[in-house]
C-alpha atoms as a PDB file:
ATOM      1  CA  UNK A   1       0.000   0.000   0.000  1.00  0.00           C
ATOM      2  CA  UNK A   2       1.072   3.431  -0.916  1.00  0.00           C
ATOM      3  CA  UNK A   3       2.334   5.991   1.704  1.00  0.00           C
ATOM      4  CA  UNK A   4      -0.449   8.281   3.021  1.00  0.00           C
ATOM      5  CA  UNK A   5       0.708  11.817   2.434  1.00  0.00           C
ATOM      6  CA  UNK A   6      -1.525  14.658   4.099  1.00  0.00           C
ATOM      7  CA  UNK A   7      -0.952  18.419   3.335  1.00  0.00           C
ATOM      8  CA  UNK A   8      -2.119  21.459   5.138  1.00  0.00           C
ATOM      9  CA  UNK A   9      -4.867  21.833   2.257  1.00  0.00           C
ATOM     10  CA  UNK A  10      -5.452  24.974   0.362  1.00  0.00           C
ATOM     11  CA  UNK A  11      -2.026  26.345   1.529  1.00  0.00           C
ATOM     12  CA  UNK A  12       0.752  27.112  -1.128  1.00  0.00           C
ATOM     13  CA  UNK A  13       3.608  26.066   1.382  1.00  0.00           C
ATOM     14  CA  UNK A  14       1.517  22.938   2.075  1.00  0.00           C
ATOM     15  CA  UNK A  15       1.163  22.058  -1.219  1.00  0.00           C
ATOM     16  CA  UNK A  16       4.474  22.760  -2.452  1.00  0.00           C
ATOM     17  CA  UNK A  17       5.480  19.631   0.826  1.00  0.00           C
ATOM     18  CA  UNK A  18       3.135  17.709  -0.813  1.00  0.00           C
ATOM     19  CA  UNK A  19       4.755  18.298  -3.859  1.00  0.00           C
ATOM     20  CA  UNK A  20       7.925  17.919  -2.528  1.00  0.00           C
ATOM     21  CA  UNK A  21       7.463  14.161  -1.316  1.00  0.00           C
ATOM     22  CA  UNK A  22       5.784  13.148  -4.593  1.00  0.00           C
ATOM     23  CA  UNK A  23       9.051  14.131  -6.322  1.00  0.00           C
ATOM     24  CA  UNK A  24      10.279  11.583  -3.919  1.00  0.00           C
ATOM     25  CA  UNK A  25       7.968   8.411  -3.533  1.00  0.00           C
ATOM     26  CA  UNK A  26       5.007   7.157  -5.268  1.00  0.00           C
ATOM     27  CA  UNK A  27       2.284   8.320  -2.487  1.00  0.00           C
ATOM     28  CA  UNK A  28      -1.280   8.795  -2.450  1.00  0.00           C
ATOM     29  CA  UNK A  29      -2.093  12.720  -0.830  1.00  0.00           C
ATOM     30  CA  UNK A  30      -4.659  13.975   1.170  1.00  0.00           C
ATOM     31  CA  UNK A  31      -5.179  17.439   1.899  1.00  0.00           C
ATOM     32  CA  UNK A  32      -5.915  18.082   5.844  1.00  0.00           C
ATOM     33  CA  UNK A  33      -8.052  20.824   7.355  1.00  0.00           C
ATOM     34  CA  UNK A  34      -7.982  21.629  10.923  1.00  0.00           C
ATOM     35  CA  UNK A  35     -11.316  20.307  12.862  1.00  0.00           C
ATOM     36  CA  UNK A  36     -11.620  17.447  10.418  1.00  0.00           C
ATOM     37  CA  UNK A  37     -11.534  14.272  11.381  1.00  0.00           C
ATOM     38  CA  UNK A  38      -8.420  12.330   9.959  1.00  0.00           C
ATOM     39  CA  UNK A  39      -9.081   9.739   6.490  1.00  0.00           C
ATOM     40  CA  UNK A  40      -8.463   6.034   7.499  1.00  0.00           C
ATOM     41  CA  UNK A  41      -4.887   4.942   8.301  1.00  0.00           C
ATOM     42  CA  UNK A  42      -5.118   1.486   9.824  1.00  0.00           C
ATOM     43  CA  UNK A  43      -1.971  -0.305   8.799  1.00  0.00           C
ATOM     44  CA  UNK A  44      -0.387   2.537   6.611  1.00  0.00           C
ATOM     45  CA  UNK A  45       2.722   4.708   6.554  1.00  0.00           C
ATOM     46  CA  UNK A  46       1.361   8.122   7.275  1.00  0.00           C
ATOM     47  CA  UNK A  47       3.806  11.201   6.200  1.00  0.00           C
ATOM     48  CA  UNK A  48       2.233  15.141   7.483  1.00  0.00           C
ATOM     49  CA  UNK A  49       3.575  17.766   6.025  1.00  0.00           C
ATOM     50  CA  UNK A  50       2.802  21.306   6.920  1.00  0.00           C
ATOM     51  CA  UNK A  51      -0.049  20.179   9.075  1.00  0.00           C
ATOM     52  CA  UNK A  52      -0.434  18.338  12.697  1.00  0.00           C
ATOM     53  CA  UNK A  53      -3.911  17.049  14.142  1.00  0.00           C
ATOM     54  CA  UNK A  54      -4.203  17.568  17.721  1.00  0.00           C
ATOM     55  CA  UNK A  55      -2.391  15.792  19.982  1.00  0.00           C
ATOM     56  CA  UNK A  56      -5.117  13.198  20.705  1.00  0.00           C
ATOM     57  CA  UNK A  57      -6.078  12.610  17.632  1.00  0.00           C
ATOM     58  CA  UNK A  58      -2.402  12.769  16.191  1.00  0.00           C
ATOM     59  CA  UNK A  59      -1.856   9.656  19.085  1.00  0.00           C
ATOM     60  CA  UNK A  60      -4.491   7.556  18.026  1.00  0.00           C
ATOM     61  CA  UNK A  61      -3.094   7.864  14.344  1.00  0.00           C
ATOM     62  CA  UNK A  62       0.148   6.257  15.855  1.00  0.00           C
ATOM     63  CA  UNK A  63      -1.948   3.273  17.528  1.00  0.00           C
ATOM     64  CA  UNK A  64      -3.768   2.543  14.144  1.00  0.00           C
ATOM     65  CA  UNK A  65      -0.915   3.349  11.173  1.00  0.00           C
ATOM     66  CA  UNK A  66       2.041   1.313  10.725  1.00  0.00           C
ATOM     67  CA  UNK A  67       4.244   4.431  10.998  1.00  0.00           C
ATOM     68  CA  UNK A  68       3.617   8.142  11.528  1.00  0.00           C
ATOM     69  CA  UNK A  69       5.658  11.142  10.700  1.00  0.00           C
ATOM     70  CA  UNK A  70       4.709  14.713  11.006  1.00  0.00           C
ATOM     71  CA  UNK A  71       7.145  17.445   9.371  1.00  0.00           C
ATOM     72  CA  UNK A  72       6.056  20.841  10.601  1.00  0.00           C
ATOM     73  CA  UNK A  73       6.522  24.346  11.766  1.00  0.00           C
ATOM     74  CA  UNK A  74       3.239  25.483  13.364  1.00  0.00           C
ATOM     75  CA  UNK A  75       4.626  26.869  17.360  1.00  0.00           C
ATOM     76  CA  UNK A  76       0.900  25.385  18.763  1.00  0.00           C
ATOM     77  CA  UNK A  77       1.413  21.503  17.452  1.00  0.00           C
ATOM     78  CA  UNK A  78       5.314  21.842  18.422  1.00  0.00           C
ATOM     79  CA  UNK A  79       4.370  22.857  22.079  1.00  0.00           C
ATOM     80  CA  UNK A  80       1.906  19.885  22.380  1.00  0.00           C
ATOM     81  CA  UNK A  81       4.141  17.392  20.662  1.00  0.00           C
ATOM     82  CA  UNK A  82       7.016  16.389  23.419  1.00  0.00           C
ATOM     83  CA  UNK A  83       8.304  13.794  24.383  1.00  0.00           C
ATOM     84  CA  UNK A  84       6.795  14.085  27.734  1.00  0.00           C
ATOM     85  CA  UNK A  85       3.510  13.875  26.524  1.00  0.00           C
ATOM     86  CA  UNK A  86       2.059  10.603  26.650  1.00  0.00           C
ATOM     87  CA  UNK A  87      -0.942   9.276  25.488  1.00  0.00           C
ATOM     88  CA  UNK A  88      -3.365   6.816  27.298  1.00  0.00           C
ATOM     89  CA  UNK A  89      -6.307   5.373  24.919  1.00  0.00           C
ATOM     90  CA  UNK A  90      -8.412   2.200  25.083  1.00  0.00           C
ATOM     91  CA  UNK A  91      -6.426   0.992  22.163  1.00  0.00           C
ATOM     92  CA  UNK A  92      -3.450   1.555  24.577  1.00  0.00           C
ATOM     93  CA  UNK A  93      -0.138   3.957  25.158  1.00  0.00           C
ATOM     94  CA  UNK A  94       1.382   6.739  22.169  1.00  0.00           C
ATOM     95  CA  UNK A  95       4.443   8.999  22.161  1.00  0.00           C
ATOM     96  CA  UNK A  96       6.313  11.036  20.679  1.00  0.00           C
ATOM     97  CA  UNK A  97       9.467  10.989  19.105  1.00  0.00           C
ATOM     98  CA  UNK A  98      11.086  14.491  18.216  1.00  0.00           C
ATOM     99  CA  UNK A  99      13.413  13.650  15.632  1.00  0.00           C
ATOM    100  CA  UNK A 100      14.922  16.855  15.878  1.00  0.00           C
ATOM    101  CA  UNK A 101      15.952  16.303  18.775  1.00  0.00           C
ATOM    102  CA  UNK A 102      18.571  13.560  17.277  1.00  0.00           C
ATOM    103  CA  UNK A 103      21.821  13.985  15.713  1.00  0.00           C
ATOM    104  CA  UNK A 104      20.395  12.716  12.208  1.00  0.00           C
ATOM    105  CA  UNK A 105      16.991  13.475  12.222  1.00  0.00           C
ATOM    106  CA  UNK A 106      16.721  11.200   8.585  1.00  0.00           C
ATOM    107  CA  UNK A 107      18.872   8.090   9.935  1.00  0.00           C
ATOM    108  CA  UNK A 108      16.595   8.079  12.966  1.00  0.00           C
ATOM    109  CA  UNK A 109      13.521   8.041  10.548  1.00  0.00           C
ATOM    110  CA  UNK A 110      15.394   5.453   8.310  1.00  0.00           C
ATOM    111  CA  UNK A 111      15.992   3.398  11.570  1.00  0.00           C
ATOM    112  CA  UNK A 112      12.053   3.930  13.271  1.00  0.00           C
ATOM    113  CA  UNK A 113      10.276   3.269   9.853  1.00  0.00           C
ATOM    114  CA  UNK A 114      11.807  -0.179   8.852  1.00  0.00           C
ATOM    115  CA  UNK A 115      11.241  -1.223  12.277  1.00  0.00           C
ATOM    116  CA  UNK A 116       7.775  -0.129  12.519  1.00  0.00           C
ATOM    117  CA  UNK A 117       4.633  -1.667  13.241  1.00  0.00           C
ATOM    118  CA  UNK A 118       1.129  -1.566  13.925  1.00  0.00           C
ATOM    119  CA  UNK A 119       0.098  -0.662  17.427  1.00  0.00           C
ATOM    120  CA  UNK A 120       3.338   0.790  18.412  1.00  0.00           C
ATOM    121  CA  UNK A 121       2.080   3.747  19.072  1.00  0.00           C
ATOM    122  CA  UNK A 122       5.590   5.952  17.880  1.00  0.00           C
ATOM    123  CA  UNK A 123       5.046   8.739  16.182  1.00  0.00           C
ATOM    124  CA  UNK A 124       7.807  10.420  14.979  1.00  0.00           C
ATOM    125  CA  UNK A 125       7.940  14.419  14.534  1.00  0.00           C
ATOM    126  CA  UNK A 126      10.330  17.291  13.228  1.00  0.00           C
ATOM    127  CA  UNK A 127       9.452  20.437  13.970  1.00  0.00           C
ATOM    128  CA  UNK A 128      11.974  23.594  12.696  1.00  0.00           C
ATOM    129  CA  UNK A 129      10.201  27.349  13.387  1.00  0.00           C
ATOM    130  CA  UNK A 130      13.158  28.569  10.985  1.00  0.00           C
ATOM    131  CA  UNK A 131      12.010  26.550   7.776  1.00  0.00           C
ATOM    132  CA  UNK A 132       8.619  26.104   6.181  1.00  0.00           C
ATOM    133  CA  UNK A 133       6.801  23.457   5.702  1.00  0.00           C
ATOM    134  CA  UNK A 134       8.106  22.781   2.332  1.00  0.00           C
ATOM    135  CA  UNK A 135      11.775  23.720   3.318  1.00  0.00           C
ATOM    136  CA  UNK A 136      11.419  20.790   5.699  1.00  0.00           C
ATOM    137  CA  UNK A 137       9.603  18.170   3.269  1.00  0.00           C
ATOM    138  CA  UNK A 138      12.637  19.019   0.498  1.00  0.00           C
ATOM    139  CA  UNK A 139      15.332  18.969   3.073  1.00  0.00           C
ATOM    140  CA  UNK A 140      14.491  15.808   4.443  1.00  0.00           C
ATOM    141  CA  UNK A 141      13.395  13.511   1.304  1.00  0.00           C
ATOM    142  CA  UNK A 142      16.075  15.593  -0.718  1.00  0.00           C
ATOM    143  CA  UNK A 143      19.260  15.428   1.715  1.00  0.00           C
ATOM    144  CA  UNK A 144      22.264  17.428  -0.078  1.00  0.00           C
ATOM    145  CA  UNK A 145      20.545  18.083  -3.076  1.00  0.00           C
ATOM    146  CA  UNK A 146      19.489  21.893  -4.054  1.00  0.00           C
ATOM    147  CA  UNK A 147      16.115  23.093  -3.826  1.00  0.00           C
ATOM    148  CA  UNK A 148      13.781  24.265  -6.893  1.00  0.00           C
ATOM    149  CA  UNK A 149      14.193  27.860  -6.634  1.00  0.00           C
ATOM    150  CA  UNK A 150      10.759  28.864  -6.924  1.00  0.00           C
ATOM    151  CA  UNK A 151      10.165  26.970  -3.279  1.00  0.00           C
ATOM    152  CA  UNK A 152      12.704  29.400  -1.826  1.00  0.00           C
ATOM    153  CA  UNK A 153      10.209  32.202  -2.263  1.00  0.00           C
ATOM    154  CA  UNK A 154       7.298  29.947  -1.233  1.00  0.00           C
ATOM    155  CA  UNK A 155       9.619  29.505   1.920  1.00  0.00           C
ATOM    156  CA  UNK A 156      10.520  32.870   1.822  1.00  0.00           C
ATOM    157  CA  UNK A 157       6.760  33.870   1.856  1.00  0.00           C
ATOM    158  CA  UNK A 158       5.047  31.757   4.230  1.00  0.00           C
ATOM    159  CA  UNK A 159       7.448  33.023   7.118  1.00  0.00           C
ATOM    160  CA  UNK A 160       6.664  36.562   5.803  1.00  0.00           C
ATOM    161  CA  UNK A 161      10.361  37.667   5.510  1.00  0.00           C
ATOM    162  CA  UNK A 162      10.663  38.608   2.439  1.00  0.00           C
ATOM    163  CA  UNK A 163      14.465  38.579   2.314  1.00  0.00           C
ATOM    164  CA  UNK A 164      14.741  36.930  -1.474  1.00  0.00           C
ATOM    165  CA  UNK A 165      14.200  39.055  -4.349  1.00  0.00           C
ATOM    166  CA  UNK A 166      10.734  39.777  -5.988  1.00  0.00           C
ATOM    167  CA  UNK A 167       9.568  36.871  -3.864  1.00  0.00           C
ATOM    168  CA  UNK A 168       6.360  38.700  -3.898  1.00  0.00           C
ATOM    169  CA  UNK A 169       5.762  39.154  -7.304  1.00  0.00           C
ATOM    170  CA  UNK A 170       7.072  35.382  -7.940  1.00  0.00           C
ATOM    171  CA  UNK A 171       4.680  34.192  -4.934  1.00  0.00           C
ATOM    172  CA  UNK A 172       2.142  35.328  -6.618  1.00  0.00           C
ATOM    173  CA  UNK A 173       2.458  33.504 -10.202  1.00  0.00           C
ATOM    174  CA  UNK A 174       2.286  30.394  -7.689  1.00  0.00           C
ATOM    175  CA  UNK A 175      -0.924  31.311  -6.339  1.00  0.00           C
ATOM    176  CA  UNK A 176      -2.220  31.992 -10.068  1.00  0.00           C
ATOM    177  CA  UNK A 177      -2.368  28.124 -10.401  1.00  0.00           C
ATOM    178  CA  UNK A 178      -4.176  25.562  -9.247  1.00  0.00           C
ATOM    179  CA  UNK A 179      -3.343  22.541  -6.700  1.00  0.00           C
ATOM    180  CA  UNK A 180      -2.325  20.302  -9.010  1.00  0.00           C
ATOM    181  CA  UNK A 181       1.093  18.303  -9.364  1.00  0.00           C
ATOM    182  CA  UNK A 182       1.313  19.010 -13.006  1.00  0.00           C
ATOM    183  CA  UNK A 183       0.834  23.184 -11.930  1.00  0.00           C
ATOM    184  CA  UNK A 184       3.667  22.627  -9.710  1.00  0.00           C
ATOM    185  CA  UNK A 185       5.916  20.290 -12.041  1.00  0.00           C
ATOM    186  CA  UNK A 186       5.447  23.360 -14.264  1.00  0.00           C
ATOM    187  CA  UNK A 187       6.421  26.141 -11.770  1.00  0.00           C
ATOM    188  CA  UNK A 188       9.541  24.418 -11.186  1.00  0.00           C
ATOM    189  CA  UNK A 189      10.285  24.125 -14.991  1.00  0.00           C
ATOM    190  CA  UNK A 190      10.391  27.467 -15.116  1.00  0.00           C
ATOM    191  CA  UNK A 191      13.161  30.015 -14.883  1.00  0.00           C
ATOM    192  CA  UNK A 192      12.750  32.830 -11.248  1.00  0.00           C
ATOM    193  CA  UNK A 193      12.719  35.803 -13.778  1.00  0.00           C
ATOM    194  CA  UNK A 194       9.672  34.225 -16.006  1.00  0.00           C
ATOM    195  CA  UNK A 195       7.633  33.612 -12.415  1.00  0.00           C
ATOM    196  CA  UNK A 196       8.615  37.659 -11.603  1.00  0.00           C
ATOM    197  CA  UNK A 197       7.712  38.571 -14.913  1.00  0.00           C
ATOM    198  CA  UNK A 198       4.620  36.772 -14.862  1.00  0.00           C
ATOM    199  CA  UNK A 199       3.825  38.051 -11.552  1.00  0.00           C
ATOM    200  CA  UNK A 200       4.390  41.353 -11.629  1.00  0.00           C
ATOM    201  CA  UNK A 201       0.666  42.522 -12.728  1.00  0.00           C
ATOM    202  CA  UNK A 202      -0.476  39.883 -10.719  1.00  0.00           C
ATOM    203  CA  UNK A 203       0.819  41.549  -7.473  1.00  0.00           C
ATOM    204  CA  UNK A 204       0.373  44.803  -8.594  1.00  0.00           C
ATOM    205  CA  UNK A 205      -3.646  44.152  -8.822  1.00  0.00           C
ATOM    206  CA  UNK A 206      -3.166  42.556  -5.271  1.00  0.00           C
ATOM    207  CA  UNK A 207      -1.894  45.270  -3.314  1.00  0.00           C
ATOM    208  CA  UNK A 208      -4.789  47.665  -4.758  1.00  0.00           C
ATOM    209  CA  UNK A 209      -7.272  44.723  -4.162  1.00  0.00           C
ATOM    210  CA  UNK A 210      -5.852  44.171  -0.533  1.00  0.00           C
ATOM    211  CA  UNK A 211      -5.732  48.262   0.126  1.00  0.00           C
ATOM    212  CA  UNK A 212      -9.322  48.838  -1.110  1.00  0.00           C
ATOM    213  CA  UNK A 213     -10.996  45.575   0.769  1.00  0.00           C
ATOM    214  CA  UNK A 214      -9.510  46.725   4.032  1.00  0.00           C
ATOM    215  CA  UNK A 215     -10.575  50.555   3.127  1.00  0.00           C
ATOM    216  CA  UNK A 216     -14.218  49.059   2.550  1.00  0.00           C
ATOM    217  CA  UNK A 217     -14.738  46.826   5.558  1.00  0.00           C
ATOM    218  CA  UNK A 218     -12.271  47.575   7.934  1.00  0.00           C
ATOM    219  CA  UNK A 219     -13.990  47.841  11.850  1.00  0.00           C
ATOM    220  CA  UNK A 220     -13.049  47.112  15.583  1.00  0.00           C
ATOM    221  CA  UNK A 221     -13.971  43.948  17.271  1.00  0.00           C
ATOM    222  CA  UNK A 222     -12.573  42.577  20.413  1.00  0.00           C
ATOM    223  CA  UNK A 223     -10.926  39.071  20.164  1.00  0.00           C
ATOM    224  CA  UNK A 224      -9.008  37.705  22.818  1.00  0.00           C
ATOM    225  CA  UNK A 225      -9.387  41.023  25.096  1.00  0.00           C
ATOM    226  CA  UNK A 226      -7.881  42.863  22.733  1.00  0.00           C
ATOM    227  CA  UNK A 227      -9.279  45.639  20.507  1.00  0.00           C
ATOM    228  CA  UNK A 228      -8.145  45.188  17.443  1.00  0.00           C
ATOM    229  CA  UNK A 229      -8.624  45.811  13.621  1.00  0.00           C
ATOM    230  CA  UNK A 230     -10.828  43.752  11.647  1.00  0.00           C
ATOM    231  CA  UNK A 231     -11.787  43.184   7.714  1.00  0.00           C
ATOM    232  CA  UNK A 232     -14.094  41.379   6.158  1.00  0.00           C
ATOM    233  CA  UNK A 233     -11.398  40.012   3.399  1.00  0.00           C
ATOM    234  CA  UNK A 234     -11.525  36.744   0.944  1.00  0.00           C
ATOM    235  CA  UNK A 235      -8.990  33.772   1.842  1.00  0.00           C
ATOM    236  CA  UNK A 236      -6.803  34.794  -0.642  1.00  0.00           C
ATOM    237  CA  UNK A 237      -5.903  38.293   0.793  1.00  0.00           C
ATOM    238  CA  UNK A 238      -5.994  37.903   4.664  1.00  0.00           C
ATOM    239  CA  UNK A 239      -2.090  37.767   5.260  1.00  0.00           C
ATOM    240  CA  UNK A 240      -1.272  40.795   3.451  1.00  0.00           C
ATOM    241  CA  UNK A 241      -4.319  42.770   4.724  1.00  0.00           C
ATOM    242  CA  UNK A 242      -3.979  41.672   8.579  1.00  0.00           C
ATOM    243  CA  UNK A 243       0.086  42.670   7.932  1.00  0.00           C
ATOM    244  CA  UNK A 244      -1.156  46.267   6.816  1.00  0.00           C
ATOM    245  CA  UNK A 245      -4.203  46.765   9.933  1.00  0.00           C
ATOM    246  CA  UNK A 246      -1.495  45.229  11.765  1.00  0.00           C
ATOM    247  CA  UNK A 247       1.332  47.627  11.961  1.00  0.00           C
ATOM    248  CA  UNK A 248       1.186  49.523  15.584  1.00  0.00           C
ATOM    249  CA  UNK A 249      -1.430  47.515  16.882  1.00  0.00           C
ATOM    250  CA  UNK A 250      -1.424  44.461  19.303  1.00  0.00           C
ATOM    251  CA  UNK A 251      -2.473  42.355  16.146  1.00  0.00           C
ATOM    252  CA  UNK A 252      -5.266  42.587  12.902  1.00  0.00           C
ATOM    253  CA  UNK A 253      -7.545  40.100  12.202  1.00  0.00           C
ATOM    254  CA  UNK A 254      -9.374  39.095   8.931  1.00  0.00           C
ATOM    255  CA  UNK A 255     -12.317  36.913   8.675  1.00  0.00           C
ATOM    256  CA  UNK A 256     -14.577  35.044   5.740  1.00  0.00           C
ATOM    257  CA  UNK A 257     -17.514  32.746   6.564  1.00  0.00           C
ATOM    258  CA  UNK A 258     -17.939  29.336   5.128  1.00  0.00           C
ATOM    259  CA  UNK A 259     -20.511  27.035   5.847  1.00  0.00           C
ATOM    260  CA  UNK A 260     -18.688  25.754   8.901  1.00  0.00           C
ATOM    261  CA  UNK A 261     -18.543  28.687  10.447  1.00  0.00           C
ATOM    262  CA  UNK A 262     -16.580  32.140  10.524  1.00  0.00           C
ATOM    263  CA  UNK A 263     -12.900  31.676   9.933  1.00  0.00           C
ATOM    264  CA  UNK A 264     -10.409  34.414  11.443  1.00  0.00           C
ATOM    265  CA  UNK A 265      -6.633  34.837  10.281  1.00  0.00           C
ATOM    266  CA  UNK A 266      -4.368  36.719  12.986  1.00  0.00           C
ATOM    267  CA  UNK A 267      -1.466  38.426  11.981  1.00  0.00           C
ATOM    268  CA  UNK A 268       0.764  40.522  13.737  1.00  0.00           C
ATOM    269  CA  UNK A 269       4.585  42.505  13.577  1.00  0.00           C
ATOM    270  CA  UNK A 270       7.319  41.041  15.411  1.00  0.00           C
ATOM    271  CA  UNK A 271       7.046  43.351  18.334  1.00  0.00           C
ATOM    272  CA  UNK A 272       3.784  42.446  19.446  1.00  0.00           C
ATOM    273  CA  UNK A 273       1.259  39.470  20.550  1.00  0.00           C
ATOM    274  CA  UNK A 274       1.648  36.150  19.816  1.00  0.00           C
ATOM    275  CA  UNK A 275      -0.997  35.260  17.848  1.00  0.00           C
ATOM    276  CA  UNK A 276      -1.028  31.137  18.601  1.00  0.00           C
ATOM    277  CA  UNK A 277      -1.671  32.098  21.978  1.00  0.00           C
ATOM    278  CA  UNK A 278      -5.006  34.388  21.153  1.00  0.00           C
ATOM    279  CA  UNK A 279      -6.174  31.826  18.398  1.00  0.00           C
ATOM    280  CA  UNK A 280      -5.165  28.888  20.996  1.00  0.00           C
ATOM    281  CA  UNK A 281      -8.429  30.620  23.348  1.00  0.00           C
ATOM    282  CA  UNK A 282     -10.984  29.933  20.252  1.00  0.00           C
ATOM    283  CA  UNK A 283      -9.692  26.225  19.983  1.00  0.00           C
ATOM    284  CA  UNK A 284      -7.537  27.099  16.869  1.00  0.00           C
ATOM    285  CA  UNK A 285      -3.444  27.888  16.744  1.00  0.00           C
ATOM    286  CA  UNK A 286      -0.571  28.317  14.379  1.00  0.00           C
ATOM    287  CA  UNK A 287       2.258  30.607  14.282  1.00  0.00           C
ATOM    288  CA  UNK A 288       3.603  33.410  17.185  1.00  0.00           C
ATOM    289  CA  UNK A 289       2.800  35.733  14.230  1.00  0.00           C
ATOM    290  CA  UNK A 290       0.259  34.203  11.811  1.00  0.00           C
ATOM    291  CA  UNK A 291      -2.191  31.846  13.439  1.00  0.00           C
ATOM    292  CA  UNK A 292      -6.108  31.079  12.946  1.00  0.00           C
ATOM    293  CA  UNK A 293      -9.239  29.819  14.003  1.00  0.00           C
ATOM    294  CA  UNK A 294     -12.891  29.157  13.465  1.00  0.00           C
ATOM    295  CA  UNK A 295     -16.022  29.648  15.415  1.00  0.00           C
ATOM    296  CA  UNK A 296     -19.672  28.204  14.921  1.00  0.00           C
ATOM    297  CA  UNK A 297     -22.568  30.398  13.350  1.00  0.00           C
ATOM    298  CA  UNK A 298     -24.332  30.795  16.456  1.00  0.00           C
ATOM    299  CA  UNK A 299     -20.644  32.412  18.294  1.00  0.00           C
ATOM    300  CA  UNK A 300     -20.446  35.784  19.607  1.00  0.00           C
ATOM    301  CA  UNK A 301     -17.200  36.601  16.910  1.00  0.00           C
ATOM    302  CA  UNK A 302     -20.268  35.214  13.955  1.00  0.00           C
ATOM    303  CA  UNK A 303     -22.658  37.488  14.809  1.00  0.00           C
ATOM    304  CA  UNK A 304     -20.383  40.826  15.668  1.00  0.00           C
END
């Protein structure tokens, strides 16, 4: 049976993991979305990239899967994923194993994943808050060979430093395309200065989208017991319009409803509250500076 591969879904860094394991192994891929329950595992090797369940239902993956392995960079799944952490179910005891805690993180895996079984209850993690999620994925099915440019600036994006040239402008060719394999075999076919020409009207229409949408709906709401700036903003937009309500404030936040519920995105500037902690309140979590969460139709935050 095929490795199970599951992606933080509708997420450019996830899919570029994804991606990255395919060019890899022959895997089947599942794109994960936090407060869904998990696909069926029982018996399989089970590879997360750029996504963690929580820790309970993360645990009772390792009781039923042959093998687990999460790669990852979100600060609320590292915190709950030690090795301290133990897990007690009726199908019986599940740990952790931080792999990057080791002095070769992939010889460790190499070691724990021929010697696996079902019911072990090991699951194996690697967290790094200085990579993405696809920085991990290529580093550690890839060791010593270079990565494809264009995930650089997908790297280079999802951490919001920006330190690469026209990563924005390239960043946003990627998020022209579709979640597809082929998409992305194409992307990395191409040369960094085609993906900045290409994007170059792309991002320009962006920032005007982003600066009107926040003009248009921007409000106060209290989240967290904080008063902070909100928008009414489509998926696609939140991060750079919860950077710009962000800047001198204890964070922004951006919402969209679905029919789940009302989602919230939660950005703030290095210098000011971390996010995970305020989303971690609302049952949801991330990053210290980018984090999210959702709340039913009938919450207080869906009805402001």
């Amino acid at each position: 049976m095929k490795p199970l591969v599951i992606y933080h879904a509708n997420c450019a860094d996830g899919f570029t993991a994804a991606w990255a394991v395919r060019q890899a192994m022959d895997a089947e891929f599942h794109p994960g979305v936090y407060g869904k329950a998990p696909p069926e595992v029982a018996g399989r090797d089970v590879i997360l990239v750029d996504f963690c369940y929580p820790f309970d239902a993360l645990m009772r993956l390792g009781r039923a899967a042959r093998s687990v392995l999460v790669l990852d960079h979100h600060k609320s799944a590292e915190a709950s994923l030690t090795t301290e952490n133990r897990y007690f179910g009726q199908g019986g005891m599940a740990h952790v194993v931080r792999l990057d805690n080791l002095p070769d993180a992939r010889q460790a895996w190499d070691y724990y994943s021929a010697n696996a079984s079902v019911g072990s209850g090991i699951v194996c993690a690697l967290f790094d808050m200085n990579r993405s999620g696809a920085g991990i994925a290529w580093d550690f099915f890839h060791p010593g060979k270079a990565r494809p440019a264009f995930l650089d600036h997908v790297e280079d994006r999802d951490l919001w430093r920006f330190a690469l040239q026209h990563t924005r402008e390239i960043c946003a060719t990627v998020h022209s395309h579709p979640y597809t394999f082929q998409a992305w075999d194409a992307l990395a076919a191409e040369t960094t200065y085609s993906l900045y020409q290409q994007g170059l009207v792309l991002e320009r229409a962006r920032a005007k989208d982003v600066a009107e949408q926040v003009a248009l709906s921007r409000r106060e709401l209290v989240i967290g017991n904080y008063h902070v700036p909100a928008a009414n903003v489509p998926r696609a937009l939140v991060s750079e319009a919860g950077h710009l309500m962000g800047k001198g404030r204890a964070f922004a936040a951006c919402y969209y409803d679905t029919a789940a519920g009302r989602v919230f995105s939660l950005r703030s500037t290095p210098d000011a509250v971390d996010v995970s902690e305020v989303a971690a309140l609302y049952g949801g979590g991330g990053h210290a500076r980018a984090a999210g969460f959702t709340v039913p139709r009938d919450h207080e935050l869906a009805r402001a």
